[in-house]
PDB file of N, CA and C in Angstrom:
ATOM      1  N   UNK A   1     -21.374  -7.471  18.303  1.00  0.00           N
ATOM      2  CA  UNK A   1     -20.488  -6.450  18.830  1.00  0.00           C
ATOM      3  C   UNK A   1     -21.287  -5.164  18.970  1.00  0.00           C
ATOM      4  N   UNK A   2     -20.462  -4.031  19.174  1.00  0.00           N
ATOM      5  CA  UNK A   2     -21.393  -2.389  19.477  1.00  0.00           C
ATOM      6  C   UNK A   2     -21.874  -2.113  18.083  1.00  0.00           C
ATOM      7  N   UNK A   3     -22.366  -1.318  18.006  1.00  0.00           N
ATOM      8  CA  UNK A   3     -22.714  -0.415  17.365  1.00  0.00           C
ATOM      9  C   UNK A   3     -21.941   0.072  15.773  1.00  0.00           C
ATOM     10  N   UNK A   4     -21.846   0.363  14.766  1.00  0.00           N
ATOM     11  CA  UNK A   4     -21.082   0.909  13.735  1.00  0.00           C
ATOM     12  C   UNK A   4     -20.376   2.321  14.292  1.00  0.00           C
ATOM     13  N   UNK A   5     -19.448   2.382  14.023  1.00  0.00           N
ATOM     14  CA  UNK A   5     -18.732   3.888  13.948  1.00  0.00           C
ATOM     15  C   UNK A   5     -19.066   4.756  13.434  1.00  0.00           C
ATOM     16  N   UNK A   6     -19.061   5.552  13.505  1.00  0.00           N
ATOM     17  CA  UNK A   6     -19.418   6.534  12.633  1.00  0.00           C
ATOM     18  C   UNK A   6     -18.374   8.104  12.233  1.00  0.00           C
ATOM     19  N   UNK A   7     -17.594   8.190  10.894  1.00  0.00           N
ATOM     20  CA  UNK A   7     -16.870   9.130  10.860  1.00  0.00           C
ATOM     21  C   UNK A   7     -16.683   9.070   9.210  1.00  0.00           C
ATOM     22  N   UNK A   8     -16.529  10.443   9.444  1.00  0.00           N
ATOM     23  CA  UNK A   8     -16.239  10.974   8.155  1.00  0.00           C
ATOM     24  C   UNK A   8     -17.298  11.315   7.015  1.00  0.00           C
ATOM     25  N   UNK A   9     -18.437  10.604   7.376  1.00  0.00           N
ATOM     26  CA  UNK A   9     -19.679  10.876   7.152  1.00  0.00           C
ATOM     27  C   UNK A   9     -20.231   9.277   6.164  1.00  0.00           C
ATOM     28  N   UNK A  10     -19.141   8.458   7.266  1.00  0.00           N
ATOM     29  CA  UNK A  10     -19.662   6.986   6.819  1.00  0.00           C
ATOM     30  C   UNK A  10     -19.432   6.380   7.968  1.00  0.00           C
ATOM     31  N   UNK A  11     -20.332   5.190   8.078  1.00  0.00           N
ATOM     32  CA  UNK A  11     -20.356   3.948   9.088  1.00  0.00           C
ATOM     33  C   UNK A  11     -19.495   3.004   8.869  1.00  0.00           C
ATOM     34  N   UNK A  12     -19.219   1.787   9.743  1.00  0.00           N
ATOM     35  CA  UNK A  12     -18.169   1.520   9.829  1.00  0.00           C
ATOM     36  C   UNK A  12     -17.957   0.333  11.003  1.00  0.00           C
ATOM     37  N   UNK A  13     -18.492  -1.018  10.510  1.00  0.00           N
ATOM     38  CA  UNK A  13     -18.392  -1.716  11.735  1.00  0.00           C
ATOM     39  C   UNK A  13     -17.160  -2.003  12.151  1.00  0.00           C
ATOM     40  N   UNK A  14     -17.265  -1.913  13.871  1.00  0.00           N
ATOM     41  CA  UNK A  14     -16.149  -1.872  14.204  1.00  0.00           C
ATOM     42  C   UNK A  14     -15.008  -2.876  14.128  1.00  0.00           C
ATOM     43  N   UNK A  15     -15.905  -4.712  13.834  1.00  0.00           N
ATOM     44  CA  UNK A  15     -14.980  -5.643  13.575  1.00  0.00           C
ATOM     45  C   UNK A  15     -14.155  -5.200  11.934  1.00  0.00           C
ATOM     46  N   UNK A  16     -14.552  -4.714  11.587  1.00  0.00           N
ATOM     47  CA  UNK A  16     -13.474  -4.048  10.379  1.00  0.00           C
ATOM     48  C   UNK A  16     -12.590  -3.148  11.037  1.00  0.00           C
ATOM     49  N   UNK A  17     -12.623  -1.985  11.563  1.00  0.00           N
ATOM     50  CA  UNK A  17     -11.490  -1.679  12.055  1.00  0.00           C
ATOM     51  C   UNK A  17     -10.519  -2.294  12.748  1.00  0.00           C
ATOM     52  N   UNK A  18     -11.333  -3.152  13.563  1.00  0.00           N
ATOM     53  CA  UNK A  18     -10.381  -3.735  14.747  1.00  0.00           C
ATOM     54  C   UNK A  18      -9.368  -5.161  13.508  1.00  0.00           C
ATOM     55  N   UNK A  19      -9.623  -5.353  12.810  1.00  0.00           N
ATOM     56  CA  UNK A  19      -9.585  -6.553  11.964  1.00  0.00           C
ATOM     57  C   UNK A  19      -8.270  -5.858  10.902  1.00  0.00           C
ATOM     58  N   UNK A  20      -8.446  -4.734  10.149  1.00  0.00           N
ATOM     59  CA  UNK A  20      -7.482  -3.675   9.906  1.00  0.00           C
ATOM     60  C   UNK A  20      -6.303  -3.362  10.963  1.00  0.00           C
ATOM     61  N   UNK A  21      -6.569  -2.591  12.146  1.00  0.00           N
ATOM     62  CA  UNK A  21      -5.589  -2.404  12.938  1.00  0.00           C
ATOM     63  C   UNK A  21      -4.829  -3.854  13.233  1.00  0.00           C
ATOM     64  N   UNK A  22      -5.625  -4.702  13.759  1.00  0.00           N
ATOM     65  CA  UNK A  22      -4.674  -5.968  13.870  1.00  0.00           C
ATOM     66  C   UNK A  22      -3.640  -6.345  13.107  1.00  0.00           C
ATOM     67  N   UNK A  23      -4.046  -6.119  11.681  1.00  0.00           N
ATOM     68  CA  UNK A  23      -3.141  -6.943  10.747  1.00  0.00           C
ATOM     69  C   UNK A  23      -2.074  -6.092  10.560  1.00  0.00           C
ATOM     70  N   UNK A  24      -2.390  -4.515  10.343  1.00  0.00           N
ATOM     71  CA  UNK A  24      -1.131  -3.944  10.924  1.00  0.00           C
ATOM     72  C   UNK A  24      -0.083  -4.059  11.564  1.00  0.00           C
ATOM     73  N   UNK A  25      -0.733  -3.880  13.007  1.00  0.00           N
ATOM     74  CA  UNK A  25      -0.061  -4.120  14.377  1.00  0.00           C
ATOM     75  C   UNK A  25       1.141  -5.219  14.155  1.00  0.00           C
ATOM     76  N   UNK A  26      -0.062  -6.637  13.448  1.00  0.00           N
ATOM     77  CA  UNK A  26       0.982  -7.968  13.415  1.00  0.00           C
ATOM     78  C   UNK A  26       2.580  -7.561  12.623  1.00  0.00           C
ATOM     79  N   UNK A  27       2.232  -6.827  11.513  1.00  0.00           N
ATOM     80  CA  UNK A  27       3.076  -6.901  10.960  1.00  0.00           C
ATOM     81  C   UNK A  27       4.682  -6.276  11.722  1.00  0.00           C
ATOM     82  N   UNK A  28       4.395  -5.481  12.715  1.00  0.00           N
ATOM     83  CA  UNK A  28       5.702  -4.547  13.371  1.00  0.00           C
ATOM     84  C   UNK A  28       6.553  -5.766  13.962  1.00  0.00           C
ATOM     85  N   UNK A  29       7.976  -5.042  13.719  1.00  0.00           N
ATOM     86  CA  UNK A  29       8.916  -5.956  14.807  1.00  0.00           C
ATOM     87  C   UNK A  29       8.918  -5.955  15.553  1.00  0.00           C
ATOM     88  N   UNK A  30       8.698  -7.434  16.370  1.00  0.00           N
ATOM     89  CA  UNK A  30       8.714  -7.019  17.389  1.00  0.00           C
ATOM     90  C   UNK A  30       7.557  -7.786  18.439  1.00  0.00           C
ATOM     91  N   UNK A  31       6.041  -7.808  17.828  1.00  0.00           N
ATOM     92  CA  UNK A  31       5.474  -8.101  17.959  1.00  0.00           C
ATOM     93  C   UNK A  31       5.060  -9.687  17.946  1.00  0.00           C
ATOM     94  N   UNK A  32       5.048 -10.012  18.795  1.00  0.00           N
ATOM     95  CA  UNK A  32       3.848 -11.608  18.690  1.00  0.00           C
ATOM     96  C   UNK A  32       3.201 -11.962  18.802  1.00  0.00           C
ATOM     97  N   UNK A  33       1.750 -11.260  19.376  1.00  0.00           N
ATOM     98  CA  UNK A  33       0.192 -11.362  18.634  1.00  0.00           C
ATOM     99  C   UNK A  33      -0.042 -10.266  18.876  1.00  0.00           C
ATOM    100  N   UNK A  34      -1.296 -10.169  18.383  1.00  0.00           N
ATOM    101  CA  UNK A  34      -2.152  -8.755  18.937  1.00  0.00           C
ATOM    102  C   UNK A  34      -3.034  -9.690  19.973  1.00  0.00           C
ATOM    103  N   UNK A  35      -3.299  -8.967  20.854  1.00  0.00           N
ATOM    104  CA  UNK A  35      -4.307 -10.133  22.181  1.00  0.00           C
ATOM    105  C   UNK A  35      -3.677 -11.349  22.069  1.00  0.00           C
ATOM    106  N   UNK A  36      -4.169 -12.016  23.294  1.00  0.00           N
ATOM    107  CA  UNK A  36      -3.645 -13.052  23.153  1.00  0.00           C
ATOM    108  C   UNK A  36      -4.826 -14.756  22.918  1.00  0.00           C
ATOM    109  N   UNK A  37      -4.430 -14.738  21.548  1.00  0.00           N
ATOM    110  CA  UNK A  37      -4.123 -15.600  20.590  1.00  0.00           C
ATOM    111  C   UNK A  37      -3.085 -16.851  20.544  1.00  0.00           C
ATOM    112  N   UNK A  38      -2.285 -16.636  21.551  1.00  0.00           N
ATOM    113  CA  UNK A  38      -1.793 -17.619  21.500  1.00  0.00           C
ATOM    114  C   UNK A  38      -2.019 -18.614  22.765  1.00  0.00           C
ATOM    115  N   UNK A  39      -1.790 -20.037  22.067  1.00  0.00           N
ATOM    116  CA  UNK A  39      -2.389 -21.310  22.327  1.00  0.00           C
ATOM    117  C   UNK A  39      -1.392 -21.394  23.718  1.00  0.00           C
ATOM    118  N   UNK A  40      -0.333 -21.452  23.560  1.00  0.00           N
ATOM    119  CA  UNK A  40      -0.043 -21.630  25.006  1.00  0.00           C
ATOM    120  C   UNK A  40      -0.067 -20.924  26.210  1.00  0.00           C
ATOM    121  N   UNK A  41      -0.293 -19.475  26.254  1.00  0.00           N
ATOM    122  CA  UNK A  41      -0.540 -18.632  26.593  1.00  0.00           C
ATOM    123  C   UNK A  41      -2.077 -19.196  27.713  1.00  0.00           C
ATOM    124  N   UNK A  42      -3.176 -19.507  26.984  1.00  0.00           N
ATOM    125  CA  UNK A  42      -4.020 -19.368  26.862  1.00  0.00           C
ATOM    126  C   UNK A  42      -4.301 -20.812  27.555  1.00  0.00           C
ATOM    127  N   UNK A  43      -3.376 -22.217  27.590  1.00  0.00           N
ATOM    128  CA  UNK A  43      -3.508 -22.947  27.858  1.00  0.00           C
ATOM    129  C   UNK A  43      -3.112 -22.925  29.884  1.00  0.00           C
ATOM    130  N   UNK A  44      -1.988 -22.179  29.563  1.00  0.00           N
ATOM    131  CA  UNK A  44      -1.011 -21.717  31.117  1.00  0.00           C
ATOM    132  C   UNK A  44      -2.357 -21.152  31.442  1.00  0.00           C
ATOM    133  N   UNK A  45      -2.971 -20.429  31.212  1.00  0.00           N
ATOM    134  CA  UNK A  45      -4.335 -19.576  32.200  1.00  0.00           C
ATOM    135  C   UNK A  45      -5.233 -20.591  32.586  1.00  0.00           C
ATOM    136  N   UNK A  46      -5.567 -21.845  31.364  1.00  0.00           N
ATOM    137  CA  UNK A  46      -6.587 -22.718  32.090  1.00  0.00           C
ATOM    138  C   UNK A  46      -6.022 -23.804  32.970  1.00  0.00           C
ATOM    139  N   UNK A  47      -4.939 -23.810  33.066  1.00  0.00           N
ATOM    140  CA  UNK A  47      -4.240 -24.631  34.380  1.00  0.00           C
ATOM    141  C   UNK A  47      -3.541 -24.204  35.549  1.00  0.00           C
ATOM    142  N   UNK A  48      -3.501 -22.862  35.215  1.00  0.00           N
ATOM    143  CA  UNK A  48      -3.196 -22.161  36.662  1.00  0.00           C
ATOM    144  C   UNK A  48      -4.724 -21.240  37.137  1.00  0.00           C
ATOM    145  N   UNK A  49      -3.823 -20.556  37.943  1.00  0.00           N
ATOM    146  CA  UNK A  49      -5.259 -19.404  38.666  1.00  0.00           C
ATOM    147  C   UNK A  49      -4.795 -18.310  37.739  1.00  0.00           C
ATOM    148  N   UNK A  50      -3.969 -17.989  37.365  1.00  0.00           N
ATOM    149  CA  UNK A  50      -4.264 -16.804  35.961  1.00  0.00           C
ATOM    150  C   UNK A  50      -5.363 -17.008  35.330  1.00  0.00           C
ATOM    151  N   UNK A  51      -5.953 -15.962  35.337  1.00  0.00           N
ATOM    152  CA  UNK A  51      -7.254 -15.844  34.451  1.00  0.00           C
ATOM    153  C   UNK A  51      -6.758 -15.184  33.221  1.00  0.00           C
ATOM    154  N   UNK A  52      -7.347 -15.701  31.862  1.00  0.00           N
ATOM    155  CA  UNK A  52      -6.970 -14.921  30.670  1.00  0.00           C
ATOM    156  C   UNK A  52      -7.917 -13.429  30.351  1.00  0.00           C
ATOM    157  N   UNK A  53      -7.202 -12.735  30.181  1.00  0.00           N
ATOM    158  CA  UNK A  53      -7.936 -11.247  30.099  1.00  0.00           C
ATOM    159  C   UNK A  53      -8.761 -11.652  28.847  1.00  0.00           C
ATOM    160  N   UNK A  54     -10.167 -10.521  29.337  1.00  0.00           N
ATOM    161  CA  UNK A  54     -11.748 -10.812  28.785  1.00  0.00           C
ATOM    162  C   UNK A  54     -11.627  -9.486  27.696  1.00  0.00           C
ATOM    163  N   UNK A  55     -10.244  -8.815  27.983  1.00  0.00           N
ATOM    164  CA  UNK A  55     -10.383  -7.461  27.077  1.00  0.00           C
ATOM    165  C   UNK A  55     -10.549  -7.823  26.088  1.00  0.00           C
ATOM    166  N   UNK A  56     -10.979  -6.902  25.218  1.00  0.00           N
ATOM    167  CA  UNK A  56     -10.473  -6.852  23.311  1.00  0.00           C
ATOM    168  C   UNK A  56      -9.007  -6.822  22.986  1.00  0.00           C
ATOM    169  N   UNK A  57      -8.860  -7.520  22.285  1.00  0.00           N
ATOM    170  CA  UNK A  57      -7.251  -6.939  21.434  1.00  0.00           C
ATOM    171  C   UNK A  57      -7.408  -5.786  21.000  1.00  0.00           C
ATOM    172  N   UNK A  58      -8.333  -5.355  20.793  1.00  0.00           N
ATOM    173  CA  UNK A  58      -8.386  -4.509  19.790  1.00  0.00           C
ATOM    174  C   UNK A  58      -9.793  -3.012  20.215  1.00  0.00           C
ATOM    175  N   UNK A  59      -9.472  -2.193  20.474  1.00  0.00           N
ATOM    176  CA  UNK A  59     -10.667  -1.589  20.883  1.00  0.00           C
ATOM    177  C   UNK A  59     -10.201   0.404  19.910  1.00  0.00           C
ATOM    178  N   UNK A  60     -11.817   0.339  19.102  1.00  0.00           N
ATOM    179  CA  UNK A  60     -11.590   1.901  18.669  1.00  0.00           C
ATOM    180  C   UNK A  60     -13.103   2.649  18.788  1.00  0.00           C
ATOM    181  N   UNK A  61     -12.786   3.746  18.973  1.00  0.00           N
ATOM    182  CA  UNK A  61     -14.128   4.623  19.585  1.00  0.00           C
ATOM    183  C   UNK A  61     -13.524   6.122  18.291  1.00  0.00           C
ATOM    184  N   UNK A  62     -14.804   7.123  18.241  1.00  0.00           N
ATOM    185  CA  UNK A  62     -14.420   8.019  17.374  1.00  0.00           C
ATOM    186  C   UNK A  62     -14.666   9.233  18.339  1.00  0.00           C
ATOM    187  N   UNK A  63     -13.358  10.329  18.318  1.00  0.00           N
ATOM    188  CA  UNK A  63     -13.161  10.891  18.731  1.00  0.00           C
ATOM    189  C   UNK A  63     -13.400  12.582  17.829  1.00  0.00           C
ATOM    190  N   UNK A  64     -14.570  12.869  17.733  1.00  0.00           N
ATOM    191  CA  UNK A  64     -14.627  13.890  16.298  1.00  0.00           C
ATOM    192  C   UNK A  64     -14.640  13.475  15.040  1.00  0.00           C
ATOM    193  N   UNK A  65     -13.731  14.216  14.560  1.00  0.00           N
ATOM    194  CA  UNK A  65     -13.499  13.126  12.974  1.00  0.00           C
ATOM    195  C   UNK A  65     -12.345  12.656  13.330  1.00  0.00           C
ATOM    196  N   UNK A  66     -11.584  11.883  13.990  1.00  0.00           N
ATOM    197  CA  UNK A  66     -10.639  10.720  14.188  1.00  0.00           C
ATOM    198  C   UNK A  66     -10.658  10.063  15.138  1.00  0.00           C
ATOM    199  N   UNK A  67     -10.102   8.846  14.884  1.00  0.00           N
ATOM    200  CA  UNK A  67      -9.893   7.743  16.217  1.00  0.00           C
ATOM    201  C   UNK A  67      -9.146   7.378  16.844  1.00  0.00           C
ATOM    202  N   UNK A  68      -9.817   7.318  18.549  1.00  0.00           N
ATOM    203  CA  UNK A  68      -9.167   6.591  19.372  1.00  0.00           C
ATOM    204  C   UNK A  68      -8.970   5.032  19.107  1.00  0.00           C
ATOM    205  N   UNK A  69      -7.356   4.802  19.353  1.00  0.00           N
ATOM    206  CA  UNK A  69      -7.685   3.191  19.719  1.00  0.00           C
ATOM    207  C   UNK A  69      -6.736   2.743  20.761  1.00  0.00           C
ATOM    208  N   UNK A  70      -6.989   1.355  21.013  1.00  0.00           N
ATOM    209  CA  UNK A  70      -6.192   0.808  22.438  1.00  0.00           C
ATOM    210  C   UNK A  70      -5.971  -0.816  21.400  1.00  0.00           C
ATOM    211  N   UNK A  71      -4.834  -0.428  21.519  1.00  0.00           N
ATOM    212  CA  UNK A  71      -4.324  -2.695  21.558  1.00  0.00           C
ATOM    213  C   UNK A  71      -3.544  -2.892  22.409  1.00  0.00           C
ATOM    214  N   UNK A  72      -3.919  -3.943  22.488  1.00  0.00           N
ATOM    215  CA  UNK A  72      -3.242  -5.195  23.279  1.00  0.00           C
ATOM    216  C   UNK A  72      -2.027  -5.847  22.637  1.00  0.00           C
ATOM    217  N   UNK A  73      -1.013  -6.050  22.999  1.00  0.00           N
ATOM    218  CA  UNK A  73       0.050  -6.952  22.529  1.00  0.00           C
ATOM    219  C   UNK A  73       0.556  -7.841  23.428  1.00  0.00           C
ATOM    220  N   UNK A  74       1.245  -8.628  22.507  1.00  0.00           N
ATOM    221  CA  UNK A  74       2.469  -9.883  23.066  1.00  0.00           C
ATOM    222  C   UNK A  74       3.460  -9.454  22.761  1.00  0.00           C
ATOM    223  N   UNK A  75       4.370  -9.676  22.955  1.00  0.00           N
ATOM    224  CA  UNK A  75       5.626  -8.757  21.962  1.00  0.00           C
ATOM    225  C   UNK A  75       7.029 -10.159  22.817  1.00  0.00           C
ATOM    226  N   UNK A  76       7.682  -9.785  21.993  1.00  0.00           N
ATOM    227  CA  UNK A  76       8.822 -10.557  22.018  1.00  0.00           C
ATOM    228  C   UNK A  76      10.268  -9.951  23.082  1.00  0.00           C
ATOM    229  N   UNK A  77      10.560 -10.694  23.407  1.00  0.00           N
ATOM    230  CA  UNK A  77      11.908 -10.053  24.328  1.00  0.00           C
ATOM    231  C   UNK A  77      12.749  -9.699  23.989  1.00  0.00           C
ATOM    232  N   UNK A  78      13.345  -8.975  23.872  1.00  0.00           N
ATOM    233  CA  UNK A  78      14.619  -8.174  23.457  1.00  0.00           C
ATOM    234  C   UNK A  78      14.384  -6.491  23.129  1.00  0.00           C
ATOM    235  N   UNK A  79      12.911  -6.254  22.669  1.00  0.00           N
ATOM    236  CA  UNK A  79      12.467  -5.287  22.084  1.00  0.00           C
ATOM    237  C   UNK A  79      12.241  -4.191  22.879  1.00  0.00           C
ATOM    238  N   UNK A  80      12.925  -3.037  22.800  1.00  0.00           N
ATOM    239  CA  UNK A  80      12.160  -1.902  23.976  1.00  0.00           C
ATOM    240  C   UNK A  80      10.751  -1.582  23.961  1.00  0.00           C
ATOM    241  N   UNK A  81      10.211  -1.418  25.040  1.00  0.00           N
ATOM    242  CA  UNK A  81       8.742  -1.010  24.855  1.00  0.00           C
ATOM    243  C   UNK A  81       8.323  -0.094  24.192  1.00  0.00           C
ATOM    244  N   UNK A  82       9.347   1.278  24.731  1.00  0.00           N
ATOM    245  CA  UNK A  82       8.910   2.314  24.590  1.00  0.00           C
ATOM    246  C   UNK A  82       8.897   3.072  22.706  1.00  0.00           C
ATOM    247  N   UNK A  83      10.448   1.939  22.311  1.00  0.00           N
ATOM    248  CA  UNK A  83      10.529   2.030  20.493  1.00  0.00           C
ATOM    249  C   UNK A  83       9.433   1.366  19.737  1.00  0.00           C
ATOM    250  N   UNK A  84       8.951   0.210  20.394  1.00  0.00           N
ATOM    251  CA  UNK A  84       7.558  -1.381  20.007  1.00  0.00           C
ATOM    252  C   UNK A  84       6.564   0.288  20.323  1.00  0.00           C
ATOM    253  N   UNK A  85       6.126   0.285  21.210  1.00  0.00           N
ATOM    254  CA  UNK A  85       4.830   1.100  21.435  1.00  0.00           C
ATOM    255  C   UNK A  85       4.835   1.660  20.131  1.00  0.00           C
ATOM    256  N   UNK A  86       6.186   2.690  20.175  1.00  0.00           N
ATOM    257  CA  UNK A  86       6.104   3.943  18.837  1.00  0.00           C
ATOM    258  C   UNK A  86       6.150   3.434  17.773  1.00  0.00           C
ATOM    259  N   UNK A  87       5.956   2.311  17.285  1.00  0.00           N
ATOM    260  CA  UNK A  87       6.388   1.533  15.968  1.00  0.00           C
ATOM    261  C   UNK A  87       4.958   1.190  16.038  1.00  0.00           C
ATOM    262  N   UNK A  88       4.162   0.869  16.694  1.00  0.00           N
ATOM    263  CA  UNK A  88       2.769   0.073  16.857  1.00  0.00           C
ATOM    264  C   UNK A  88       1.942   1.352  16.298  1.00  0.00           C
ATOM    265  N   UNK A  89       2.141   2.947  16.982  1.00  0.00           N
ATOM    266  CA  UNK A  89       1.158   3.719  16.881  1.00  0.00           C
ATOM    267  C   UNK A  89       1.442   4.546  15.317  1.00  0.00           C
ATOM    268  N   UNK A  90       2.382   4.131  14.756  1.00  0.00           N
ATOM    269  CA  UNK A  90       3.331   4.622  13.449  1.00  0.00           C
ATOM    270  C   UNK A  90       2.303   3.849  12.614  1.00  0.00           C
ATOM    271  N   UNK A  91       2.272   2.383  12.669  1.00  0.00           N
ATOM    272  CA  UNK A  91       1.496   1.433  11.622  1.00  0.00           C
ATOM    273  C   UNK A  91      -0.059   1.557  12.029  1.00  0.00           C
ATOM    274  N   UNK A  92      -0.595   2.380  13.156  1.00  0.00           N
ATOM    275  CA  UNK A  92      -2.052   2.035  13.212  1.00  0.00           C
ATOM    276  C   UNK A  92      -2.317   3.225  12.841  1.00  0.00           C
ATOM    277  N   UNK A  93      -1.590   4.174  12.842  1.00  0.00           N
ATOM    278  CA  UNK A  93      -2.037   5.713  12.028  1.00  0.00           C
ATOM    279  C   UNK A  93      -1.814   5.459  10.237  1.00  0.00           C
ATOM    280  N   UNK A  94      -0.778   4.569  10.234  1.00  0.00           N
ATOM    281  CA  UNK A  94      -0.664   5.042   8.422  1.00  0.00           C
ATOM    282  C   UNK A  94      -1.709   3.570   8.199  1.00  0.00           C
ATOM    283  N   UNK A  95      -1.710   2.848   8.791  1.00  0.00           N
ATOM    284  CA  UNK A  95      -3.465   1.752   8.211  1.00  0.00           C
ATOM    285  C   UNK A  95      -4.192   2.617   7.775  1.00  0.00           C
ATOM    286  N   UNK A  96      -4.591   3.020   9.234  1.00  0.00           N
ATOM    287  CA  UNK A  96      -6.214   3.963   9.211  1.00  0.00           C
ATOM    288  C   UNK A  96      -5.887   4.519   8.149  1.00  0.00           C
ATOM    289  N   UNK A  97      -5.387   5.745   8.145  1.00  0.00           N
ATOM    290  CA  UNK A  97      -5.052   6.911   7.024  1.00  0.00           C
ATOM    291  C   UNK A  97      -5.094   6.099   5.431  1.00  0.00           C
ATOM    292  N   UNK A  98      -4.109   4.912   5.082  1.00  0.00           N
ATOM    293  CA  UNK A  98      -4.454   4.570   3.782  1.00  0.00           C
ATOM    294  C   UNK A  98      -5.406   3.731   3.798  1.00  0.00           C
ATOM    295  N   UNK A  99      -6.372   3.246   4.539  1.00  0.00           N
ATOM    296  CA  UNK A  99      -7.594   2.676   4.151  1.00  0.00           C
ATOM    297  C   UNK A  99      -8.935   3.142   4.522  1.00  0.00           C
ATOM    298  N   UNK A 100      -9.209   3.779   5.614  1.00  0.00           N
ATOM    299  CA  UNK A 100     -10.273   4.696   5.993  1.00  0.00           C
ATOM    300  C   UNK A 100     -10.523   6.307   5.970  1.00  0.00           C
ATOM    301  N   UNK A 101      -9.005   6.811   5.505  1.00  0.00           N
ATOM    302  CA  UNK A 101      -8.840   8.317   5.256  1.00  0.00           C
ATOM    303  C   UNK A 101      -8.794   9.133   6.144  1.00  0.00           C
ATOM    304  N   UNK A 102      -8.691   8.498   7.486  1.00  0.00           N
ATOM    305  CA  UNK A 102      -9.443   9.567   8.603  1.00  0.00           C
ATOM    306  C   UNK A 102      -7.938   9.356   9.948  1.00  0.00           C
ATOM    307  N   UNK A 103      -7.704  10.585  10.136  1.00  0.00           N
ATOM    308  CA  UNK A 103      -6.591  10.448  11.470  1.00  0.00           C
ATOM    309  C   UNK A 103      -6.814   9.661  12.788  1.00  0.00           C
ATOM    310  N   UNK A 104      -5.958   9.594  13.458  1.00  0.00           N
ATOM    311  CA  UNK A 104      -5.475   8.863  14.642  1.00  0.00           C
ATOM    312  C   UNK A 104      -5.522   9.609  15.689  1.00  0.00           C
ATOM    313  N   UNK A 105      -5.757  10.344  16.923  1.00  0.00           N
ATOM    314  CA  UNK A 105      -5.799  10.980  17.359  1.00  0.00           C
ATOM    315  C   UNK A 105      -4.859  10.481  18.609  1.00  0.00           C
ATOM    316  N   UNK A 106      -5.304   8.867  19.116  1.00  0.00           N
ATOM    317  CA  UNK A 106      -3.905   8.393  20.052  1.00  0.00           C
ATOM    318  C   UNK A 106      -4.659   7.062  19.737  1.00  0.00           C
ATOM    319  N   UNK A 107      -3.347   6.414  20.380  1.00  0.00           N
ATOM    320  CA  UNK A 107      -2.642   4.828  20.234  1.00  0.00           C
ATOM    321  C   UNK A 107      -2.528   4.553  21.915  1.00  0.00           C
ATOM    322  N   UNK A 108      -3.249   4.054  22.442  1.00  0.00           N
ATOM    323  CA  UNK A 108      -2.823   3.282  23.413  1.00  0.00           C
ATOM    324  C   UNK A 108      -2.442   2.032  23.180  1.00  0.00           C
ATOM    325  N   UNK A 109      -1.069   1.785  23.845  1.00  0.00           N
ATOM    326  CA  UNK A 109      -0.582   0.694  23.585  1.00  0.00           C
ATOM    327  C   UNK A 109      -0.418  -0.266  24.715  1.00  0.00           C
ATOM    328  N   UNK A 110      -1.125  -1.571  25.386  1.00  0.00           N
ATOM    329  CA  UNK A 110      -1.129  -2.071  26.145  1.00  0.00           C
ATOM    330  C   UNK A 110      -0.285  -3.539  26.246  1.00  0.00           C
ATOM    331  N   UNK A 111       0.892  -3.660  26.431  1.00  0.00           N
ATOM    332  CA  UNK A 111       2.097  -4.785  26.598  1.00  0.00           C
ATOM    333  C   UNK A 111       1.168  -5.609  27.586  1.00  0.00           C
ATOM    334  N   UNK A 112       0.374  -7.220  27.033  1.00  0.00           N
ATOM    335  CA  UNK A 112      -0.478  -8.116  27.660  1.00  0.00           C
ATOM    336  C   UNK A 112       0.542  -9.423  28.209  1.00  0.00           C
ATOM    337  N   UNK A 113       1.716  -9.942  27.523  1.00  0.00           N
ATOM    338  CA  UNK A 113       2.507 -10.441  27.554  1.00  0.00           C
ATOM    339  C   UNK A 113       4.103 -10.438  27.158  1.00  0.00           C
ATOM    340  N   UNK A 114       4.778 -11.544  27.459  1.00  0.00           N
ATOM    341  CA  UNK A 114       6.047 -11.356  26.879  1.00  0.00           C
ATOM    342  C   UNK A 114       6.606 -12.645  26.615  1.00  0.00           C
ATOM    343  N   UNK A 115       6.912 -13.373  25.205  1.00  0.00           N
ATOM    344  CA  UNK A 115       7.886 -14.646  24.941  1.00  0.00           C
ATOM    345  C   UNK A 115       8.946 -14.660  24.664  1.00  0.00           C
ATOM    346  N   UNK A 116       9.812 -15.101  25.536  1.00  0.00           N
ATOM    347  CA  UNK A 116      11.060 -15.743  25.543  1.00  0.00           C
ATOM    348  C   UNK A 116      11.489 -16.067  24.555  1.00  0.00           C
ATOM    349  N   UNK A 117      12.643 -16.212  24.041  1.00  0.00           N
ATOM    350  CA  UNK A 117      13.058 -17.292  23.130  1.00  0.00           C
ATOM    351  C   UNK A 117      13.272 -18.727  24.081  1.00  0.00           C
ATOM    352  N   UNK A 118      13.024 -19.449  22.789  1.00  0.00           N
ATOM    353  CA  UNK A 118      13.315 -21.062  23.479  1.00  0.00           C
ATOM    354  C   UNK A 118      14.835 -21.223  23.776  1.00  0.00           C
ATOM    355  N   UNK A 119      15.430 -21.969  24.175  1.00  0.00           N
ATOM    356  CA  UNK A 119      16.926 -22.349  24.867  1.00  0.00           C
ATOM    357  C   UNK A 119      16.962 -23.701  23.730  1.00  0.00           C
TER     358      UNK A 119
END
């Protein structure tokens, strides 16, 4: 992967952050993966012409002394975006903050999919 982070006046590879924010993220209502992780998802792309996105789930850069980040989600139907987004950037600020000490500066939140309930 890139490079270590660097903030606060420590390094910081980034598969640890991104690995942190994820498990966060997972935990909100609402949510059903971070990137997509899921198998059927992923199966529909290799049998159609959908291509599965090459992004990160998970992407953070340091912005001063705090960080930018961007995720990716799946999220479930019923859920407003705009309450899911604010619930997503709520749990990736209080992660960071109780495990790396260092603020959030923004949350991009990128809606990658959406599952149905089954019938």
């Amino acid at each position: 992967m890139s490079e270590e982070i660097s903030i606060a006046g420590i390094g910081i590879a980034p598969e640890v952050l991104m690995t942190l924010i994820a498990r966060a993220v997972e935990e909100v209502a609402g949510v059903a993966s971070v990137g997509s992780r899921d198998l059927a998802a992923n199966l529909v792309s290799m049998l159609s012409a959908r291509k599965p996105s090459t992004e990160p789930a998970v992407e953070v850069s340091a912005q001063g002394e705090e960080l930018c980040v961007r995720v990716r989600v799946t999220v479930f139907f019923g859920y407003r975006f705009q309450e899911l987004a604010s619930q997503v950037r709520a749990a990736v600020a209080s992660a960071v903050d109780a495990q790396v000490g260092v603020g959030v500066s923004e949350v991009d939140v990128v809606i990658d999919g959406l599952v149905f309930p089954k019938e």
